[in-house]
Protein backbone atom coordinates (compact mmCIF):
# COMPACT_ATOMS: atom_id res chain seq x y z
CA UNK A 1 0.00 0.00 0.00
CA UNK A 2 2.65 2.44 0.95
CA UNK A 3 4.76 1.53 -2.34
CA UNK A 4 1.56 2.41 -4.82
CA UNK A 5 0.67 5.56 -2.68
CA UNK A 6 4.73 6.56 -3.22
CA UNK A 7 4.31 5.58 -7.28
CA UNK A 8 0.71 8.09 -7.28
CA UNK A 9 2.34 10.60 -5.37
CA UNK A 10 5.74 11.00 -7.43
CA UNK A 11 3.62 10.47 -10.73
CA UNK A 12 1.32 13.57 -9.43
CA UNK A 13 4.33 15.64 -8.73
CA UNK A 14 5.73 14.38 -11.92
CA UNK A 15 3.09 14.94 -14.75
CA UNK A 16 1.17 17.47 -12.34
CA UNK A 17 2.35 20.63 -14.43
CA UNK A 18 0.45 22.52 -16.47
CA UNK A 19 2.63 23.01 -18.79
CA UNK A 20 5.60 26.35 -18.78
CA UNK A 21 4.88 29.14 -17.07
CA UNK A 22 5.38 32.38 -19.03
CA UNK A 23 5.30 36.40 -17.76
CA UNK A 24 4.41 37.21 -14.36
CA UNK A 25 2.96 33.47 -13.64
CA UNK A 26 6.54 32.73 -14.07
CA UNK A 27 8.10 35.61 -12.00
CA UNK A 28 5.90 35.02 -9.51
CA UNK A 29 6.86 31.02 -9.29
CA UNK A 30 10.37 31.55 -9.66
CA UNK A 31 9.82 34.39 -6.78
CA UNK A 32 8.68 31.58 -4.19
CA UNK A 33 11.63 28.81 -5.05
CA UNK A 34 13.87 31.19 -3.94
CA UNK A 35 14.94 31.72 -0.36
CA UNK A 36 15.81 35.74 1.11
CA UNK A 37 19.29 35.40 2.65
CA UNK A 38 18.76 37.58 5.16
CA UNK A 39 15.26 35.71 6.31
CA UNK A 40 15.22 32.41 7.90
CA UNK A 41 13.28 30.33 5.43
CA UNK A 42 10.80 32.54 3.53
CA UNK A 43 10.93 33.02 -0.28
CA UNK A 44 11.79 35.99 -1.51
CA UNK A 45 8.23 36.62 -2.29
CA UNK A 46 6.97 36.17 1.08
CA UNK A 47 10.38 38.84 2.17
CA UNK A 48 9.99 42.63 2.82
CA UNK A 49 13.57 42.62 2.72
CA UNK A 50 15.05 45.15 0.80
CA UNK A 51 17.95 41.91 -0.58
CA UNK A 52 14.75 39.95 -1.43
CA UNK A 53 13.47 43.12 -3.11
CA UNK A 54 16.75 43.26 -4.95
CA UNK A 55 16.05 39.85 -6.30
CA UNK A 56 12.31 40.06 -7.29
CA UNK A 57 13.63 42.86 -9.21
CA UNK A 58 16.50 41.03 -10.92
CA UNK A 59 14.16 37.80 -11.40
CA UNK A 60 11.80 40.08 -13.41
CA UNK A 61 14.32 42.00 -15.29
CA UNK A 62 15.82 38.82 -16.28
CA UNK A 63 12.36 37.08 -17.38
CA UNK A 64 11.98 39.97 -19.53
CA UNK A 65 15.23 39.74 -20.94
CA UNK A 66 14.75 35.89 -22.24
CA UNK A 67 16.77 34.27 -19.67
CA UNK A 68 16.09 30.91 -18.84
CA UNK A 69 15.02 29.45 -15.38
CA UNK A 70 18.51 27.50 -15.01
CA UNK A 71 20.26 30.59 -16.09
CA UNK A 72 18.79 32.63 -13.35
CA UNK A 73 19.27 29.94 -11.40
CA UNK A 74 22.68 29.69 -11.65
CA UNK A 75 23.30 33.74 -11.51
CA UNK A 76 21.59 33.56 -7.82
CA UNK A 77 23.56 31.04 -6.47
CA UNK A 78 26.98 32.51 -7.95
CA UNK A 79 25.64 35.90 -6.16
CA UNK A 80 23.98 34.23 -2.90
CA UNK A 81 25.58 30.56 -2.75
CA UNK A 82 23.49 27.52 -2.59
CA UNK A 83 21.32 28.71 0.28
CA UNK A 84 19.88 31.04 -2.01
CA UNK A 85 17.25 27.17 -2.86
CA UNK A 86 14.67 26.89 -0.99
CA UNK A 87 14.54 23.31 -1.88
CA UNK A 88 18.19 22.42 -1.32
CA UNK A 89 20.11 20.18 -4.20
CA UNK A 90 19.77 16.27 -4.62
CA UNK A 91 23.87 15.83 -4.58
CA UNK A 92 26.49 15.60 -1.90
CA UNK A 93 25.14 16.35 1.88
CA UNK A 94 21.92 17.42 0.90
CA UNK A 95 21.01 13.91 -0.77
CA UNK A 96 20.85 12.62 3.14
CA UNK A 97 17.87 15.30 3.12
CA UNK A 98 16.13 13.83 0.11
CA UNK A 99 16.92 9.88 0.38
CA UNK A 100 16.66 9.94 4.84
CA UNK A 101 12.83 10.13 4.82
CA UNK A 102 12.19 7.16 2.54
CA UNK A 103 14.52 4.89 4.23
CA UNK A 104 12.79 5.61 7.26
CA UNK A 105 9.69 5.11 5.64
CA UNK A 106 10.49 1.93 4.18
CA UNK A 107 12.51 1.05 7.51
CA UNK A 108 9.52 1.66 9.36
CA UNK A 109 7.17 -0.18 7.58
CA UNK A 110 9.36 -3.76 7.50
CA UNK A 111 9.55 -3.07 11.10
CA UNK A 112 5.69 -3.32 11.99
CA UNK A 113 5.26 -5.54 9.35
CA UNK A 114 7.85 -8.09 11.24
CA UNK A 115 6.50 -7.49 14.37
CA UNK A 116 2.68 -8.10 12.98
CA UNK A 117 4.04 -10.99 11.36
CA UNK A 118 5.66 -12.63 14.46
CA UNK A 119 2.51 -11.67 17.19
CA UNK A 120 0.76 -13.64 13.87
CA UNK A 121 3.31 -16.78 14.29
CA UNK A 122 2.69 -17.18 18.24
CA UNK A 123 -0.94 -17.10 17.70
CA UNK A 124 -1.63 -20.74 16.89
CA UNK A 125 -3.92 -23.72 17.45
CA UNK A 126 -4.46 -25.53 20.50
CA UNK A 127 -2.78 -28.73 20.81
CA UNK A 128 -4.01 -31.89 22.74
CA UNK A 129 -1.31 -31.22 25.44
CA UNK A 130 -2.10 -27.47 25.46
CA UNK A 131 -5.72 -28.75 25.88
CA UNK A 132 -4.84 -31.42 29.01
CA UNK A 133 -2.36 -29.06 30.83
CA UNK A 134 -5.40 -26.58 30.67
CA UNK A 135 -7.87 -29.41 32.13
CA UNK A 136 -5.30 -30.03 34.77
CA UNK A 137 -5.17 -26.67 36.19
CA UNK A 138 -8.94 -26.01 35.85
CA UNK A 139 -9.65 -29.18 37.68
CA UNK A 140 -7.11 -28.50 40.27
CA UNK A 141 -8.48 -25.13 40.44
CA UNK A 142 -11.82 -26.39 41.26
CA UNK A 143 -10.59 -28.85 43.32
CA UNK A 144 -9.03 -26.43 46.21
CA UNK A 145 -5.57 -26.38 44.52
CA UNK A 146 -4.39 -29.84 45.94
């Protein structure tokens, strides 16, 4: 179950788009990937800092200009660094970020799926000298325990 809701979800986020995003739908998008360095985790859209101003301004005069996303990409983090991504990089360190999560997941789920199957193993039938040790102690139960 987990493994088919992990397929649907990556195919959503996959083949979700609508398709390129041109003009301001594009500003705008490319406004919210990108962090303000001088805030602690909001986008540069969400920032009334005057950097994050700076770069709303740059994004836009650069979408105007033709760039491409990776180009602007690549200008910001040459200007900024890396921590300029809001969603940090699948390589190096930050593939521990990326890959952790699953192998929890999938960690996780063997684990209660062992245990469930063991507490399923130690539930079995009743055998005939399962059955007479019971009789015994009922009988010497009933019978004052002598």
């Amino acid at each position: 179950m987990l493994g088919l809701m992990t397929v649907f979800l990556l195919g959503v986020a996959t083949f979700g788009s609508s398709g390129p995003r041109e003009g301001d739908e594009r500003i705008q998008y490319l406004n919210t990937i990108y962090a303000c360095p001088q805030c602690d985790g909001q986008s540069v859209a969400e920032s009334n800092a005057a950097v994050a101003s700076q770069i709303r301004d740059f994004i836009r005069l650069k979408v105007n200009s033709g760039a491409t996303d990776q180009q602007i990409r690549d200008e910001l983090i040459r200007a900024y660094d890396s921590s300029v991504l809001l969603t940090p990089p699948a390589e190096g360190v930050s593939l521990l970020i990326w890959i952790l999560p699953v192998v929890v997941a999938v960690g996780g789920s063997a684990f209660v799926v062992s245990i469930l199957r063991r507490r399923q193993d130690g539930l079995r039938e009743a055998t005939d000298t399962d059955e007479e040790l019971v009789a015994k102690a009922q009988a010497s139960v009933s019978s004052g325990g002598q």
